[in-house]
N, C-alpha and C. Protein backbone atom coordinates (compact mmCIF):
# COMPACT_ATOMS: atom_id res chain seq x y z
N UNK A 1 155.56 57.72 108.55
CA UNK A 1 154.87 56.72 109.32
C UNK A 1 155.79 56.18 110.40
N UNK A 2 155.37 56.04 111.65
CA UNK A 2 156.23 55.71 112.96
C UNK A 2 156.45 54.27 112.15
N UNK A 3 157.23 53.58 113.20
CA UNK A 3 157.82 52.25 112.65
C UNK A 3 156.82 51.19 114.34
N UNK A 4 156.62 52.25 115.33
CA UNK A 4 156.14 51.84 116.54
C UNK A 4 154.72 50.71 116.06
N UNK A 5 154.76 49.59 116.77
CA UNK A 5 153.41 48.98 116.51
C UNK A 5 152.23 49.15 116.72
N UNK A 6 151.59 49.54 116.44
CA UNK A 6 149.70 50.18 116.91
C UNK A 6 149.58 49.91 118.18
N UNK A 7 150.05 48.10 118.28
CA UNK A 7 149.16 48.08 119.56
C UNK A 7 149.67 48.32 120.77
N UNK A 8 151.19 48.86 120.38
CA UNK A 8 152.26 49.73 121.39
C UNK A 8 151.78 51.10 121.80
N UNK A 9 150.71 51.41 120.91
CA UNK A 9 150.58 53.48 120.98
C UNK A 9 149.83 54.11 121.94
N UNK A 10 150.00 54.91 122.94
CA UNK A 10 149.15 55.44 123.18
C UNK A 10 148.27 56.28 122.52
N UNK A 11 147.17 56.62 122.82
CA UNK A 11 145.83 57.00 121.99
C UNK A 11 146.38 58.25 121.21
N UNK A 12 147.14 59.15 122.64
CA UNK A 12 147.83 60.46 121.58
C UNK A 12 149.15 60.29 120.08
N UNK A 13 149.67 58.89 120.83
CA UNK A 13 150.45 58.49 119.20
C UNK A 13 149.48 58.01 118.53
N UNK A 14 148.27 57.48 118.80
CA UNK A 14 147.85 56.82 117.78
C UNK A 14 147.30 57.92 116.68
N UNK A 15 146.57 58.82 117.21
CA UNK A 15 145.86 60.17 116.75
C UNK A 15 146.60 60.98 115.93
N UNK A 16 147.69 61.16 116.52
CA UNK A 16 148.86 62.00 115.87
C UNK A 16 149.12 61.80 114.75
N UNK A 17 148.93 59.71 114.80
CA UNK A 17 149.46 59.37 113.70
C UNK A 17 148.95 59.59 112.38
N UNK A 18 147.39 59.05 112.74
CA UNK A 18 146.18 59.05 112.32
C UNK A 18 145.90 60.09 111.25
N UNK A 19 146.33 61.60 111.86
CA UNK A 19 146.10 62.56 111.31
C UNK A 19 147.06 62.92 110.14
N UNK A 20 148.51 62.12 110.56
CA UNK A 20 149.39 62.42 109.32
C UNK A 20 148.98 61.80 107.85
N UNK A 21 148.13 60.38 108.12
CA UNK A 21 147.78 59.41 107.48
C UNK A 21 146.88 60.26 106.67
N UNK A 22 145.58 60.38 107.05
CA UNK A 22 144.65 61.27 106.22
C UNK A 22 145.38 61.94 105.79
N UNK A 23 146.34 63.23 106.56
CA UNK A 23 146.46 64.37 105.38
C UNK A 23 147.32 63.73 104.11
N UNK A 24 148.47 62.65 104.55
CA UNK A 24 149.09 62.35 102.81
C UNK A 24 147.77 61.31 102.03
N UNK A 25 146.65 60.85 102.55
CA UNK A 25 145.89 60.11 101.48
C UNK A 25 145.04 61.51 100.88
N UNK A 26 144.44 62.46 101.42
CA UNK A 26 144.08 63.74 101.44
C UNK A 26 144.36 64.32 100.19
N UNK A 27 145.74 64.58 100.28
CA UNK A 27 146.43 65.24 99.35
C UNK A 27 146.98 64.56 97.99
N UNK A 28 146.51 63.16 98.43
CA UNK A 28 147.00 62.27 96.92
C UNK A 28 148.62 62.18 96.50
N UNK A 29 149.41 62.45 96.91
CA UNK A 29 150.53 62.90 97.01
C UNK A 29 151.77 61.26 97.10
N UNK A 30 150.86 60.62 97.59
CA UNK A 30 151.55 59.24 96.95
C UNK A 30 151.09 58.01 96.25
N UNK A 31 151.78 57.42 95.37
CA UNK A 31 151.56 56.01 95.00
C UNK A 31 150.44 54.97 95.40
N UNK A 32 149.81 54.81 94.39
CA UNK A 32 148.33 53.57 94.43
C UNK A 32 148.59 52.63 95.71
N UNK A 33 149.75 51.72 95.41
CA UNK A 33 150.13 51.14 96.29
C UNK A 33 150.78 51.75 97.46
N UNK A 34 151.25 52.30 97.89
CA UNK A 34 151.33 53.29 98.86
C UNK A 34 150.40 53.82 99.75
N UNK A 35 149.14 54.16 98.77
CA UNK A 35 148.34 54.52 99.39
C UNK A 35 147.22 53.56 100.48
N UNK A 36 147.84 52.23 99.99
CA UNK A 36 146.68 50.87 100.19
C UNK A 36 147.17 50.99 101.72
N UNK A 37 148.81 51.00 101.69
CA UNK A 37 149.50 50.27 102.61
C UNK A 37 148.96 51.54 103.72
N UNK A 38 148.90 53.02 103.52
CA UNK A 38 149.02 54.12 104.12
C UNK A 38 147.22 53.69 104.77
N UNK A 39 146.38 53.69 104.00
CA UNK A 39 144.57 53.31 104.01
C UNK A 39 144.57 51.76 105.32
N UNK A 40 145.75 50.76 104.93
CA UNK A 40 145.30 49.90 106.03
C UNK A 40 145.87 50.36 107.53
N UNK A 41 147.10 50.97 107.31
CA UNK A 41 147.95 51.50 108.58
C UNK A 41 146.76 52.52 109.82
N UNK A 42 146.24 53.75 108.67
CA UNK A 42 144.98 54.35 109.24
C UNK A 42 143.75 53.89 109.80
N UNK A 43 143.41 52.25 108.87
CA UNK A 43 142.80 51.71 109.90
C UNK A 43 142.61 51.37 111.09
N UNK A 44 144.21 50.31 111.00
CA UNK A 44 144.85 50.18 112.16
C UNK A 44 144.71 51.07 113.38
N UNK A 45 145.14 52.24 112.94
CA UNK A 45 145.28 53.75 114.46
C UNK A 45 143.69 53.76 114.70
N UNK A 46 142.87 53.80 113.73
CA UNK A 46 140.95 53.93 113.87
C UNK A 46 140.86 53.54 115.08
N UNK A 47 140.99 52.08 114.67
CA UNK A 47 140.56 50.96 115.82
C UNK A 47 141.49 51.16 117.44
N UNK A 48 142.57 51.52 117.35
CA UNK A 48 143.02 51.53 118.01
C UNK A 48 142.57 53.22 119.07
N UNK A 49 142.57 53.91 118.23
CA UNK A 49 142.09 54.72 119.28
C UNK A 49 140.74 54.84 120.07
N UNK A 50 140.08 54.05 119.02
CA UNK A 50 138.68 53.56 119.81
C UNK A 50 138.77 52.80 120.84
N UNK A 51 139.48 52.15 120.02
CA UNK A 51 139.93 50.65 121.72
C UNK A 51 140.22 51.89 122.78
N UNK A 52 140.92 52.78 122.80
CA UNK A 52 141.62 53.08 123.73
C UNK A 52 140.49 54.42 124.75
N UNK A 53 139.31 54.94 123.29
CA UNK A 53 138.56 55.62 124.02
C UNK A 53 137.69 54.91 124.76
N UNK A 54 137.58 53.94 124.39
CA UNK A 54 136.16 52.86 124.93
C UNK A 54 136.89 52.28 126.34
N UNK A 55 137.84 52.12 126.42
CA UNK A 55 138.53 51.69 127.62
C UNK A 55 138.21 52.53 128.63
N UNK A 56 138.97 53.92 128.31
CA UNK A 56 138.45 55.32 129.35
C UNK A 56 137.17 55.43 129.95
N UNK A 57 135.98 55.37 128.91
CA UNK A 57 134.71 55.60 129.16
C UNK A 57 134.38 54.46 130.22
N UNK A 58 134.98 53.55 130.25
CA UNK A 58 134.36 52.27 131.17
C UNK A 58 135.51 52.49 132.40
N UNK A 59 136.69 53.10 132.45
CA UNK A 59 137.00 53.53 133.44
C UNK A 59 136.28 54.48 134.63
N UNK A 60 135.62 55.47 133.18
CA UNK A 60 135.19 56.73 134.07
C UNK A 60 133.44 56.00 134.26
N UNK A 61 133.44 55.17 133.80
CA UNK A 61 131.68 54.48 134.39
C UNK A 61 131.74 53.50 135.16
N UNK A 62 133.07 53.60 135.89
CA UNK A 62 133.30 52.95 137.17
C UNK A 62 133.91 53.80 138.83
N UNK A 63 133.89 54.67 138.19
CA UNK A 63 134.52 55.73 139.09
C UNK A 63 133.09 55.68 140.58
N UNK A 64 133.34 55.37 141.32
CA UNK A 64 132.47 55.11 142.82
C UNK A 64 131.81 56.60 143.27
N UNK A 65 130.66 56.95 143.63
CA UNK A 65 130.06 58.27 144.43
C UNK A 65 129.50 57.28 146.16
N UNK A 66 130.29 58.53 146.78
CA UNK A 66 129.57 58.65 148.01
C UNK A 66 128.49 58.94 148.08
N UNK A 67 127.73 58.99 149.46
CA UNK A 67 126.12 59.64 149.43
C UNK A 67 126.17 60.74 149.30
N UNK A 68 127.07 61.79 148.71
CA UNK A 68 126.87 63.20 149.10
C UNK A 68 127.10 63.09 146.95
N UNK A 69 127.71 62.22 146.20
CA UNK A 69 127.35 62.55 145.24
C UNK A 69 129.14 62.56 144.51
N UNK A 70 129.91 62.75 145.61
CA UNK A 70 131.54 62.91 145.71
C UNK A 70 132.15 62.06 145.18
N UNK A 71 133.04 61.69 143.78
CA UNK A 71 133.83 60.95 143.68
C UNK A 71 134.36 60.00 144.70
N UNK A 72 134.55 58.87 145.72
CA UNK A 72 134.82 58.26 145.98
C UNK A 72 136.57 56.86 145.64
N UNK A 73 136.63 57.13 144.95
CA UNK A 73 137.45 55.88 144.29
C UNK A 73 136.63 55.65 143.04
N UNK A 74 137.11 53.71 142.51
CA UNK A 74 136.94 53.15 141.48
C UNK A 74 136.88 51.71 141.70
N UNK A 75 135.87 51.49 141.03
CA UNK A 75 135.84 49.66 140.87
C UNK A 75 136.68 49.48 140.27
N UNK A 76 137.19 48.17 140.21
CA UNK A 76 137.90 47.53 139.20
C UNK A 76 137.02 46.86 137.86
N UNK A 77 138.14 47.52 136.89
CA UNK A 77 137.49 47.09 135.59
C UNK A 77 137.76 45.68 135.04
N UNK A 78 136.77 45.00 134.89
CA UNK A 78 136.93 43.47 134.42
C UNK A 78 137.69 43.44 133.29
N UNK A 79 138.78 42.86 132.54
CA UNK A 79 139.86 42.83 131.53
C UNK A 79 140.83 44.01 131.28
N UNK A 80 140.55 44.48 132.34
CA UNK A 80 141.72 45.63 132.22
C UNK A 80 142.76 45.61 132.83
């Protein structure tokens, strides 16, 4: 488990992480308690990579078209 804070990660650390998480709860391979701490940490990355996909999507549903249909630029995203 990184020692980095979630809400430090980018989406690809978060994922990365994510995936190590499942495979040791997966495999059962550690301790009850272990596993709680491993089950809330995975939460943690969940949310976080959502945060981070949901961000994108409202990036890219701001992206501006010319009249021809052409990418243009980008609005600015409100709280971003």
């Amino acid at each position: 488990m990184s020692e980095t804070a979630v809400s430090e990660m980018t989406f690809e650390q978060a994922m990365a992480e994510l995936e190590q998480v499942v495979g040791q709860l997966e495999r059962g391979e550690v301790p009850l308690e272990d596993s709680i701490k491993l089950y809330e940490r995975g939460a943690a990355l969940k949310k976080r990579c959502e945060d981070k996909l949901k961000e994108a999507e409202e990036k890219v549903a701001k992206i501006t078209l010319n009249a021809d249909g052409t990418p243009s630029g980008t609005e600015p995203v409100e709280g971003l």
